[in-house]
Protein backbone atom coordinates (compact mmCIF):
# COMPACT_ATOMS: atom_id res chain seq x y z
CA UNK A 1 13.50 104.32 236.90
CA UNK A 2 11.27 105.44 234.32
CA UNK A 3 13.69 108.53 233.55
CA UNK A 4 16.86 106.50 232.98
CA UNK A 5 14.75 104.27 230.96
CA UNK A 6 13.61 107.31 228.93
CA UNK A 7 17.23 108.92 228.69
CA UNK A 8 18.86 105.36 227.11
CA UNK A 9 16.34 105.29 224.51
CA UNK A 10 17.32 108.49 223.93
CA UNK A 11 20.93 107.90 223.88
CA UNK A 12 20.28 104.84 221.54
CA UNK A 13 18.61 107.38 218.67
CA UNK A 14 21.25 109.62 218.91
CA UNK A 15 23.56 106.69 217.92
CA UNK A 16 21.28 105.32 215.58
CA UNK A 17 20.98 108.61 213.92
CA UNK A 18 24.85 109.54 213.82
CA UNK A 19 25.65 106.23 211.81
CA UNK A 20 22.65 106.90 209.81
CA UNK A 21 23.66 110.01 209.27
CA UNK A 22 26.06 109.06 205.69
CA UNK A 23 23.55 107.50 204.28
CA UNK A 24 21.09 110.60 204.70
CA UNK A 25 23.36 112.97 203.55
CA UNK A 26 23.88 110.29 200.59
CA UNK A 27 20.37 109.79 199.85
CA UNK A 28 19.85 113.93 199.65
CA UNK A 29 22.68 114.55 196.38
CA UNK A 30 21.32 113.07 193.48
CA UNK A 31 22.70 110.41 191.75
CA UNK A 32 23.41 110.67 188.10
CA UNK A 33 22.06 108.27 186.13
CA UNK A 34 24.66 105.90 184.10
CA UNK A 35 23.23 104.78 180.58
CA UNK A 36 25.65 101.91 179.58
CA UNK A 37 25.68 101.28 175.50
CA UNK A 38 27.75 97.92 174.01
CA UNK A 39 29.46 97.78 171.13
CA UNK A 40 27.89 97.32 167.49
CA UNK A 41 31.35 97.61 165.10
CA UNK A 42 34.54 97.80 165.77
CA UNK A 43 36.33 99.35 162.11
CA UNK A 44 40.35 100.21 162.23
CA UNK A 45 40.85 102.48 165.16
CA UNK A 46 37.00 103.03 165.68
CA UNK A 47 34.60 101.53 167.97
CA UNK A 48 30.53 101.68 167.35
CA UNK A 49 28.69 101.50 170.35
CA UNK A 50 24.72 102.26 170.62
CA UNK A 51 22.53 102.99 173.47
CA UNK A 52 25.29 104.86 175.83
CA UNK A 53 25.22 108.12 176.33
CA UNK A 54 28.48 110.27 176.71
CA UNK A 55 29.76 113.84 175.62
CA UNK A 56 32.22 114.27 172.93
CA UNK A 57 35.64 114.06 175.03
CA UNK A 58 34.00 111.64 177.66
CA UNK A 59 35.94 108.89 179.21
CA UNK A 60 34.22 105.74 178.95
CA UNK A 61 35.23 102.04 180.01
CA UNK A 62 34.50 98.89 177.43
CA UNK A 63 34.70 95.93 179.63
CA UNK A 64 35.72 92.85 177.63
CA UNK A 65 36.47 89.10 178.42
CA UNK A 66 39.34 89.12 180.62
CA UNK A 67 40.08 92.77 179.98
CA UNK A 68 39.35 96.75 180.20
CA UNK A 69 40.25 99.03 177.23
CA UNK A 70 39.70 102.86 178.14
CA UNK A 71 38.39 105.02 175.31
CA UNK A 72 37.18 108.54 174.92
CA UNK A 73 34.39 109.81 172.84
CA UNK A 74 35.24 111.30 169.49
CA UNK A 75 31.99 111.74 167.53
CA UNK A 76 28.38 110.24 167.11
CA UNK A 77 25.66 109.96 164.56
CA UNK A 78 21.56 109.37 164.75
CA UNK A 79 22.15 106.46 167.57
CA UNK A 80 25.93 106.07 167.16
CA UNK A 81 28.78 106.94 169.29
CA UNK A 82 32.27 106.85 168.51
CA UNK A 83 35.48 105.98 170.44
CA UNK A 84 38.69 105.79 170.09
CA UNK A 85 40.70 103.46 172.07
CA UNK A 86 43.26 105.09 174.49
CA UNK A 87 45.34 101.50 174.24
CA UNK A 88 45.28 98.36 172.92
CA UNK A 89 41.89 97.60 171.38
CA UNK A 90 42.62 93.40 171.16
CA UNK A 91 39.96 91.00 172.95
CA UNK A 92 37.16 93.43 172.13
CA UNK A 93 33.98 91.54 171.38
CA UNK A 94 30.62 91.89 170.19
CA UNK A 95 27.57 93.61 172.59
CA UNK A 96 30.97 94.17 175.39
CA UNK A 97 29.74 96.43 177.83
CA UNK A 98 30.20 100.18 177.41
CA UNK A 99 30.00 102.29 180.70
CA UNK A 100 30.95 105.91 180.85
CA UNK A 101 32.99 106.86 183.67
CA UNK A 102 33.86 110.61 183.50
CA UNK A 103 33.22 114.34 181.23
CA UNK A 104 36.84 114.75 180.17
CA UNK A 105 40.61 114.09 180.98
CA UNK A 106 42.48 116.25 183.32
CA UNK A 107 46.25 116.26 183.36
CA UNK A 108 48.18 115.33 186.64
CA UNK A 109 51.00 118.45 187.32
CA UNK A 110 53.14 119.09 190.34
CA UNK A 111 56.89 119.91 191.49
CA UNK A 112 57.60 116.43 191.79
CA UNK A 113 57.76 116.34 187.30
CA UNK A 114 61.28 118.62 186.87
CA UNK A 115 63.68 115.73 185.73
CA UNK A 116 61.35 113.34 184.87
CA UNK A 117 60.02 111.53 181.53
CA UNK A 118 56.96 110.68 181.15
CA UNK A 119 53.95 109.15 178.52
CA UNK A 120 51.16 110.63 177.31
CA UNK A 121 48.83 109.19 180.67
CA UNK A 122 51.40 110.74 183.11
CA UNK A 123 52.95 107.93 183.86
CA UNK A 124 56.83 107.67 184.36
CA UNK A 125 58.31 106.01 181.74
CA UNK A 126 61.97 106.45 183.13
CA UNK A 127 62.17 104.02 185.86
CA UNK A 128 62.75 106.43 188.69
CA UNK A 129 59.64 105.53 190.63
CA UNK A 130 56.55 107.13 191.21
CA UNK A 131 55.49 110.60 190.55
CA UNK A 132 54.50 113.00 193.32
CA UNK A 133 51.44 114.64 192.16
CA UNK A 134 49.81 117.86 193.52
CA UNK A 135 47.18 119.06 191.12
CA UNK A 136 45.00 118.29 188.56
CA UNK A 137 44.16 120.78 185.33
CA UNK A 138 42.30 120.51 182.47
CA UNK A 139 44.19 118.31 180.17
CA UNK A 140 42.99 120.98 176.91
CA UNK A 141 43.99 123.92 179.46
CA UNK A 142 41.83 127.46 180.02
CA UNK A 143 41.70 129.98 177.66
CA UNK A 144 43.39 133.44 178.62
CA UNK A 145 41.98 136.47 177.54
CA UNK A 146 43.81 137.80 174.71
CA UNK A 147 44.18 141.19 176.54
CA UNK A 148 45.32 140.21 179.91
CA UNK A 149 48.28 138.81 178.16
CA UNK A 150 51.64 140.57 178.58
CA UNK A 151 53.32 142.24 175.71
CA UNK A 152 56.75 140.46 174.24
CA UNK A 153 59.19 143.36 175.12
CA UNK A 154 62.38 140.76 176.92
CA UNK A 155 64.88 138.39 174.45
CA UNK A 156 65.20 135.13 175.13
CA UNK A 157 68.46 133.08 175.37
CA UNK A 158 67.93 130.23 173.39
CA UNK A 159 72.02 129.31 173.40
CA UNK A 160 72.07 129.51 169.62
CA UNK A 161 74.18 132.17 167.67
CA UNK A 162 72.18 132.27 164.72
CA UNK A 163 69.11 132.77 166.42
CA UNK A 164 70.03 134.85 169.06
CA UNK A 165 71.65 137.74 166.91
CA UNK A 166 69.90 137.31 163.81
CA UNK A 167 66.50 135.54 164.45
CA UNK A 168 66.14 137.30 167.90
CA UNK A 169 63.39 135.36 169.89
CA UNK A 170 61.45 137.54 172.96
CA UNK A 171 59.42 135.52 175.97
CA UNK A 172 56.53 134.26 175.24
CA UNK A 173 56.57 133.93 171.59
CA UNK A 174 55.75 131.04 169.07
CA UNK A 175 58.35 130.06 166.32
CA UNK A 176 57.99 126.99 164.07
CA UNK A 177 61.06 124.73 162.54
CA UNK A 178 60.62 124.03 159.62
CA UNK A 179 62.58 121.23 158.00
CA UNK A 180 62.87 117.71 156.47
CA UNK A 181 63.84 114.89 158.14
CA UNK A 182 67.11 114.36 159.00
CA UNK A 183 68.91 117.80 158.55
CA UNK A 184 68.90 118.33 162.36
CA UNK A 185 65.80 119.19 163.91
CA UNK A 186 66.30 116.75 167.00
CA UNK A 187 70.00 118.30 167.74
CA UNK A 188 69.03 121.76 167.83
CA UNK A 189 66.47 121.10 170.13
CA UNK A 190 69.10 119.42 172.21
CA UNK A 191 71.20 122.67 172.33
CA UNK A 192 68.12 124.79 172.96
CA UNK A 193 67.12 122.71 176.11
CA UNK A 194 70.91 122.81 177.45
CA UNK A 195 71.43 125.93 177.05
CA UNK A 196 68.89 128.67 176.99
CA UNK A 197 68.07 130.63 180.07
CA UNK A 198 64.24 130.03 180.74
CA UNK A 199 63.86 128.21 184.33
CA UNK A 200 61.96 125.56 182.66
CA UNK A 201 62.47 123.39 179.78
CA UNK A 202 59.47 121.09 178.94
CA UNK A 203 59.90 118.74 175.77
CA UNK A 204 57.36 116.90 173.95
CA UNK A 205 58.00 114.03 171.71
CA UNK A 206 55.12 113.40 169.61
CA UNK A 207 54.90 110.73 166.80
CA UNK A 208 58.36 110.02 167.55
CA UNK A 209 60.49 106.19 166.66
CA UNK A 210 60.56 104.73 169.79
CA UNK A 211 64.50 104.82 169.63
CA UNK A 212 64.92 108.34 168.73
CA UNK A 213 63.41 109.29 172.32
CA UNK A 214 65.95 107.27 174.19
CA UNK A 215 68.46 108.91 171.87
CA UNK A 216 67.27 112.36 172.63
CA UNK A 217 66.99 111.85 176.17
CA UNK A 218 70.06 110.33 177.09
CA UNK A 219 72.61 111.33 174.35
CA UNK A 220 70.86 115.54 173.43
CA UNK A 221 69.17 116.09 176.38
CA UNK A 222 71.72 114.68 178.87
CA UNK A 223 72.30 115.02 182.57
CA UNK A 224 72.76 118.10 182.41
CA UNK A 225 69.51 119.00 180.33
CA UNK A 226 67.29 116.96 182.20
CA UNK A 227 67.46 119.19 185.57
CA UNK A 228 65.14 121.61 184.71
CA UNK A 229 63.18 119.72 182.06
CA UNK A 230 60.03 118.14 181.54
CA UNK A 231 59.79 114.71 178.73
CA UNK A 232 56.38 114.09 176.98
CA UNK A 233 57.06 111.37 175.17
CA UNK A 234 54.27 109.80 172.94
CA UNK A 235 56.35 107.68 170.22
CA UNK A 236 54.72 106.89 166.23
CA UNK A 237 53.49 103.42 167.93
CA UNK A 238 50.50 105.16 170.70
CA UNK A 239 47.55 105.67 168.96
CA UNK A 240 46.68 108.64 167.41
CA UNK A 241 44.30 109.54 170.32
CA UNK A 242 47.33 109.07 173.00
CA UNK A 243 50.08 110.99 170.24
CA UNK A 244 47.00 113.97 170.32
CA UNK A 245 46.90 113.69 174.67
CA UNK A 246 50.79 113.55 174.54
CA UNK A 247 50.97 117.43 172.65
CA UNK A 248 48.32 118.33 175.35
CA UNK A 249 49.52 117.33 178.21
CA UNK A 250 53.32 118.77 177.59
CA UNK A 251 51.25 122.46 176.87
CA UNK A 252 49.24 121.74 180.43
CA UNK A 253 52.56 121.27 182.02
CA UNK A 254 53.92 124.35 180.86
CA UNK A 255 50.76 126.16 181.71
CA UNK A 256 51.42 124.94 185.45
CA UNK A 257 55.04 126.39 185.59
CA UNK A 258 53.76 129.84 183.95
CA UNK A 259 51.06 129.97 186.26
CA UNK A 260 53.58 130.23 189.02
CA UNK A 261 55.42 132.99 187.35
CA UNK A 262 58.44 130.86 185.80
CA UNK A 263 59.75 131.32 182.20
CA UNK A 264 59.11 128.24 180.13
CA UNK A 265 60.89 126.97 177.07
CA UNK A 266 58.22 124.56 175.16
CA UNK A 267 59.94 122.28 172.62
CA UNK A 268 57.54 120.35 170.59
CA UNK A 269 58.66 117.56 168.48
CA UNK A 270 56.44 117.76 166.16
CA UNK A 271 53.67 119.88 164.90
CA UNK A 272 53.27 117.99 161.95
CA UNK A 273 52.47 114.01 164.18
CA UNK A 274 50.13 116.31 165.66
CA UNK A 275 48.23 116.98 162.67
CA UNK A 276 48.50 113.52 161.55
CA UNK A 277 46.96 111.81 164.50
CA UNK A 278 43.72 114.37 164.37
CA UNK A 279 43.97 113.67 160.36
CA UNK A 280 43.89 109.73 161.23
CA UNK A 281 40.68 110.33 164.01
CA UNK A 282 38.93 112.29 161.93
CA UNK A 283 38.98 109.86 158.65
CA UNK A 284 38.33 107.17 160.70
CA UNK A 285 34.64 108.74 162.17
CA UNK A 286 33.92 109.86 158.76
CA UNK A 287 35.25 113.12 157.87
CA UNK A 288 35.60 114.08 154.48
CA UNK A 289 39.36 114.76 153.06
CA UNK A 290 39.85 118.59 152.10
CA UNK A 291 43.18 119.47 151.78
CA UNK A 292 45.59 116.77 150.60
CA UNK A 293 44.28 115.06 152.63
CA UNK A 294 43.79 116.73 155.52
CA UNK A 295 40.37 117.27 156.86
CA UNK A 296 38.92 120.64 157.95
CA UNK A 297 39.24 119.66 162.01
CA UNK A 298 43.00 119.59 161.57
CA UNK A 299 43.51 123.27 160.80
CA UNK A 300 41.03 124.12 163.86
CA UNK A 301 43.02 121.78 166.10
CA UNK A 302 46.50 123.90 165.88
CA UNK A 303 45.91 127.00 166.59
CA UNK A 304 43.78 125.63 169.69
CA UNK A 305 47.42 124.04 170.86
CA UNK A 306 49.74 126.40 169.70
CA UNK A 307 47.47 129.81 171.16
CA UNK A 308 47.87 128.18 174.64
CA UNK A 309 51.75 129.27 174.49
CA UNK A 310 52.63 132.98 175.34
CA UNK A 311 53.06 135.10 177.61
CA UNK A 312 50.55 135.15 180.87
CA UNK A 313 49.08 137.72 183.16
CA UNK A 314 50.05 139.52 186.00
CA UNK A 315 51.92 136.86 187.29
CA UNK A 316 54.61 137.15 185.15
CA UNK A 317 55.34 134.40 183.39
CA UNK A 318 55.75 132.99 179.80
CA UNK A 319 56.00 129.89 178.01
CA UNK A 320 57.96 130.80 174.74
CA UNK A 321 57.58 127.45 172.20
CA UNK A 322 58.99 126.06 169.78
CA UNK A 323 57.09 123.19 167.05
CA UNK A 324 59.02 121.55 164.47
CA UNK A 325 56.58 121.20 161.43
CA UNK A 326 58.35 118.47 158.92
CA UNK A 327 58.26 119.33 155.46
CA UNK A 328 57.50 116.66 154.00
CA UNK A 329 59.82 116.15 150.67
CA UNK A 330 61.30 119.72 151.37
CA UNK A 331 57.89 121.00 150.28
CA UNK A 332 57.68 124.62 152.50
CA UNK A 333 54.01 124.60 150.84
CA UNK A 334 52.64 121.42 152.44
CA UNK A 335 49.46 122.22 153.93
CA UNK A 336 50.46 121.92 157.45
CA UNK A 337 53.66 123.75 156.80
CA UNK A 338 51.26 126.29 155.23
CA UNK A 339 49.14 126.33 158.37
CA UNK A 340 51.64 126.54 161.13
CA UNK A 341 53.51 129.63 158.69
CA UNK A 342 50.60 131.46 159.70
CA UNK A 343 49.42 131.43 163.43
CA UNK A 344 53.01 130.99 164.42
CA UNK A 345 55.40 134.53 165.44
CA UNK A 346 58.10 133.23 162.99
CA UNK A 347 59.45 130.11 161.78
CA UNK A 348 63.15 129.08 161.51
CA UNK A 349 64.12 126.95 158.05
CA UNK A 350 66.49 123.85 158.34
CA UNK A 351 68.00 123.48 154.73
CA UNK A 352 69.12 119.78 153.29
CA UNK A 353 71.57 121.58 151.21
CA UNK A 354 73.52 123.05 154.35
CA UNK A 355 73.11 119.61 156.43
CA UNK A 356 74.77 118.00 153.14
CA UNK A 357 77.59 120.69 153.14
CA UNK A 358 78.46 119.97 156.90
CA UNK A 359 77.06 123.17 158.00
CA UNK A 360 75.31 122.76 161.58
CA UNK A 361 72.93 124.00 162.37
CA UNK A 362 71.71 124.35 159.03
CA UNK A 363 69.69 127.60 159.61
CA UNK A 364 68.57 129.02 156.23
CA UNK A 365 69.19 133.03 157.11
CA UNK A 366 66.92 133.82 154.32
CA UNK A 367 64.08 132.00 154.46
CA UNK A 368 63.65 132.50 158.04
CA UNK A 369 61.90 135.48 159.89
CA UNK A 370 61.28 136.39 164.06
CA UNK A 371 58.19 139.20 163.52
CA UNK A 372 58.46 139.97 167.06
CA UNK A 373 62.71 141.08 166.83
CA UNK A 374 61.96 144.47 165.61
CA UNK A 375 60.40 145.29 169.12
CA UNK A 376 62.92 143.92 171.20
CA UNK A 377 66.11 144.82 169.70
CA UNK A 378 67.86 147.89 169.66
CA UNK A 379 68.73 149.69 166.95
CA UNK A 380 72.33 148.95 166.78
CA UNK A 381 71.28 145.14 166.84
CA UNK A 382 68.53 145.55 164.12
CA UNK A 383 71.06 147.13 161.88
CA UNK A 384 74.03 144.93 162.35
CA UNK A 385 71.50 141.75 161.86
CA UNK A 386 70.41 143.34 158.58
CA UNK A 387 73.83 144.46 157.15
CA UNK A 388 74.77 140.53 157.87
CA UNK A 389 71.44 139.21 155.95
CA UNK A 390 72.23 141.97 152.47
CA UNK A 391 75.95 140.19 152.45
CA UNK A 392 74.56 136.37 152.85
CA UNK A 393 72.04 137.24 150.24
CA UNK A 394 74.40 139.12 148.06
CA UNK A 395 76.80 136.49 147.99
CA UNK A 396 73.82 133.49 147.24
CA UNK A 397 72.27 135.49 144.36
CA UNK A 398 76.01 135.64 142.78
CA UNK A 399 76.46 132.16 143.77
CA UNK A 400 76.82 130.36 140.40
CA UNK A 401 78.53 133.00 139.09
CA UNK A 402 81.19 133.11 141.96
CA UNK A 403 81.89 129.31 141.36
CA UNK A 404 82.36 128.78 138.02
CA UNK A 405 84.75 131.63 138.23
CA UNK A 406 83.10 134.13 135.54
CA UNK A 407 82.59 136.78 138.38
CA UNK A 408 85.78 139.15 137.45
CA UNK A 409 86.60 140.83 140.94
CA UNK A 410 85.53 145.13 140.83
CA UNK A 411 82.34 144.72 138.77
CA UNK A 412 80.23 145.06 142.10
CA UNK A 413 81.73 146.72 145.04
CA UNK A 414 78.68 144.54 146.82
CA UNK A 415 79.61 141.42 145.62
CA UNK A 416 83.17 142.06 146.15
CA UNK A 417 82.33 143.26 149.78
CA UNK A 418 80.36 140.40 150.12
CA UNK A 419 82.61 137.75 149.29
CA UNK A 420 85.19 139.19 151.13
CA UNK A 421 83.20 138.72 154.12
CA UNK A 422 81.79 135.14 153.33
CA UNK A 423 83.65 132.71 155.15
CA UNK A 424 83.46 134.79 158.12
CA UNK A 425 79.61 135.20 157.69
CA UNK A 426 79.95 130.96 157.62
CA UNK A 427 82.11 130.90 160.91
CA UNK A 428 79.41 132.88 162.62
CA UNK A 429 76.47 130.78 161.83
CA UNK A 430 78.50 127.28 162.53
CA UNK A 431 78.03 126.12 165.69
CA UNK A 432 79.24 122.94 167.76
CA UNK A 433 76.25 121.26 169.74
CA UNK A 434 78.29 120.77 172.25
CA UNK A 435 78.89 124.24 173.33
CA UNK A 436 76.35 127.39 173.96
CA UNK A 437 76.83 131.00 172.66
CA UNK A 438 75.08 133.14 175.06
CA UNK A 439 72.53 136.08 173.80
CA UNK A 440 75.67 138.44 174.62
CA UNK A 441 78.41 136.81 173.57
CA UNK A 442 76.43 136.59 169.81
CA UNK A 443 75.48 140.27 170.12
CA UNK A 444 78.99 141.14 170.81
CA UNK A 445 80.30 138.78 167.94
CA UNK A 446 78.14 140.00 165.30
CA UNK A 447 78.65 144.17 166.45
CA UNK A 448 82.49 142.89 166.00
CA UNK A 449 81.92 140.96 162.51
CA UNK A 450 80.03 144.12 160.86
CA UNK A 451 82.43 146.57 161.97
CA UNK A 452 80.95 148.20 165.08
CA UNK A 453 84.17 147.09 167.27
CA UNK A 454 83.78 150.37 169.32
CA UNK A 455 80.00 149.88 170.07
CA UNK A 456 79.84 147.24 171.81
CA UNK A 457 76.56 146.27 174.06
CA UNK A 458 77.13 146.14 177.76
CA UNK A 459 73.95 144.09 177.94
């Protein structure tokens, strides 16, 4: 009797210990300790708050009457933090309650995105339904070493004529567009996304009007466009902290596909919003103006976006990118313009005066530059491309003269050469954004334009 008395009080500890066993393994981690703050000033886009305690790029939660607005930590000073509200910042009060509820954003990435358009949070934004998420990755991505990267040795089919034979872009490299508004940035994206040959097309819409991302999605991009691709969109009316997430989450998603080896096309529309929502954070916590504006965190924001493009390791894969940087009143020395110039592989220039004439795309030949198409051309290509630039340049430096008529044909055999081959020079660089060129179908036509009928590429 005794023994079966003994063995159920033994059975009833066990029990007692197995449900107590949660809370013992809770009660051994340590809890980290919350300090909440509450807000002293709200100013513009800024919100005071004293007494919390958060690290710069920690999520934090302002509970006011009847709402929640999420924010993330920007900056503090002496007992000062600042946020920036992720949304709408209306019903905020006086002393509301500010709790920090994580170190930093991550981005959501998985198969389920190919097809898909989506806001700056990761949330679908095209009515399709939800989004099937498999991982998580840092939403400002991990930096590669520069020496594990893979050399730029392949050509990439962007679809383009103009680029492809004369502005000759390789895998994994970084080329700004350069141009004002309205000569056709948008458009050539378009025909980039539809028809260049990476596996993966990711576009991000940054600073956008809200009607000119419908407009790209459904009348550029298209069906057929939106397959393989990726929208970001973050239009003019997010705030400047969600237009800055927007650019960052597009990049993480393109780090996810090169991670698994693919080749990834990056469009990002623009550089410049970019710039402008860091510009409008910074001079709201209180950084000085340095460059027209600009403050000194801007140019230390885009290389930190634009280095996370490139080529990967030994994987194998790429993300090759493209930013449009507006030029703002055609002015190619506008700081950011300036900026971009120079931690970017090349940069191609949309001119006014060729969107005017009817000429689309309106590449400028001249002013534009790949530095990586010496090393992944041959040397049949490199000297076709440059014959083709000396008789579009010899026929714009003669220009005026040409026009008014006081040229007299056999002063120049170069001039006369190069007129002769002018409109065909035109033809080449036209293009319909409706149909593609492929990289060898513009090799082929501009071996055939400069004379070279015989040595044709088999590539």
């Amino acid at each position: 009797m005794r023994n079966d008395v003994l063995r159920a009080g033994g059975h009833r500890q066990q029990v007692w210990l197995q449900r107590l066993q949660p809370y013992l393994e809770r009660a051994r981690q340590p809890v980290p300790m919350v300090v909440e703050g509450q807000v002293t000033r709200v100013v513009g886009l800024t919100i005071e708050a004293v007494g919390v305690q958060a690290p710069v790029g920690g999520r934090c939660l302002v509970h006011a009457p009847g709402s929640v607005v999420e924010a993330e930590v920007v900056g503090f000073a002496d007992n000062r933090t600042y946020l920036m509200p992720i949304g709408d910042s209306r019903g905020l009060m006086p002393a509301a309650r500010v709790v920090p509820v994580g170190n930093a954003y991550d981005a959501r990435v998985g198969e389920g995105l190919l097809g898909r358009v989506i806001d700056a949070t990761g949330k679908p934004l095209d009515g399709l339904g939800p989004i099937d998420y498999d991982q998580r990755t840092p939403l400002l991505g991990r930096p590669l070493n520069p020496l594990s990267r893979a050399p730029i040795d392949t050509p990439l089919d962007v679809g383009v004529a103009a680029i492809n034979a004369l502005l000759t872009v390789g895998r994994g490299q970084r080329v700004g567009l350069f141009a004002g508004s309205g000569v056709g940035k948008s458009v050539l994206l378009g025909m980039m996304t539809r028809y260049t040959n990476a596996e993966v097309v990711v576009v991000g819409l940054i600073g956008e009007r809200g009607r000119e991302v419908k407009e790209f999605i459904e009348q550029i991009l298209g069906e057929e466009g939106r397959r393989r691709a990726v929208v970001v969109a973050s239009p003019a009316d997010n705030p400047p902290l969600l237009r800055m997430h927007g650019a960052w989450l597009a990049t993480a998603i393109a780090e996810y596909y090169r991670d698994q080896g693919k080749h990834v096309l990056l469009l990002m529309d623009s550089l410049t919003r970019f710039a402008q929502a860091q510009r409008e954070i910074a001079l709201a916590i209180g950084e000085p103006p340095a460059t027209k504006g600009y403050p000194p965190s801007v140019f230390a924001r885009l290389p930190q976006l634009v280095e996370r493009a490139g080529n990967g390791g030994p994987r194998g894969g790429s993300i090759s990118a493209f930013y449009t940087v507006l030029a703002e009143g055609d002015d190619q020395n506008d700081p950011v313009v300036d900026s971009a110039r120079a931690i970017l592989d090349g940069h191609v220039v949309l001119s006014r005066e060729l969107a005017e004439s009817g000429h689309y795309p309106a590449i400028d030949i001249e002013a534009s530059v790949s530095r990586v198409m010496n090393e992944i051309v041959d040397s049949e290509h490199l000297a076709a491309a440059r014959r083709f630039r000396q008789l579009y340049s010899t026929y714009e430096r003669n220009r005026d003269l040409i026009s008014v008529g006081a040229y007299q044909a056999g002063s120049d055999p170069r001039v006369d050469e190069a007129i002769r081959f002018h409109p065909k020079l035109l033809s080449f660089l036209q293009q319909s954004h409706k149909t593609g060129r492929s990289f060898d179908r513009s090799l082929n036509e501009l071996l055939r334009l400069m004379g070279n009928e015989a040595q044709e590429t088999g590539r």
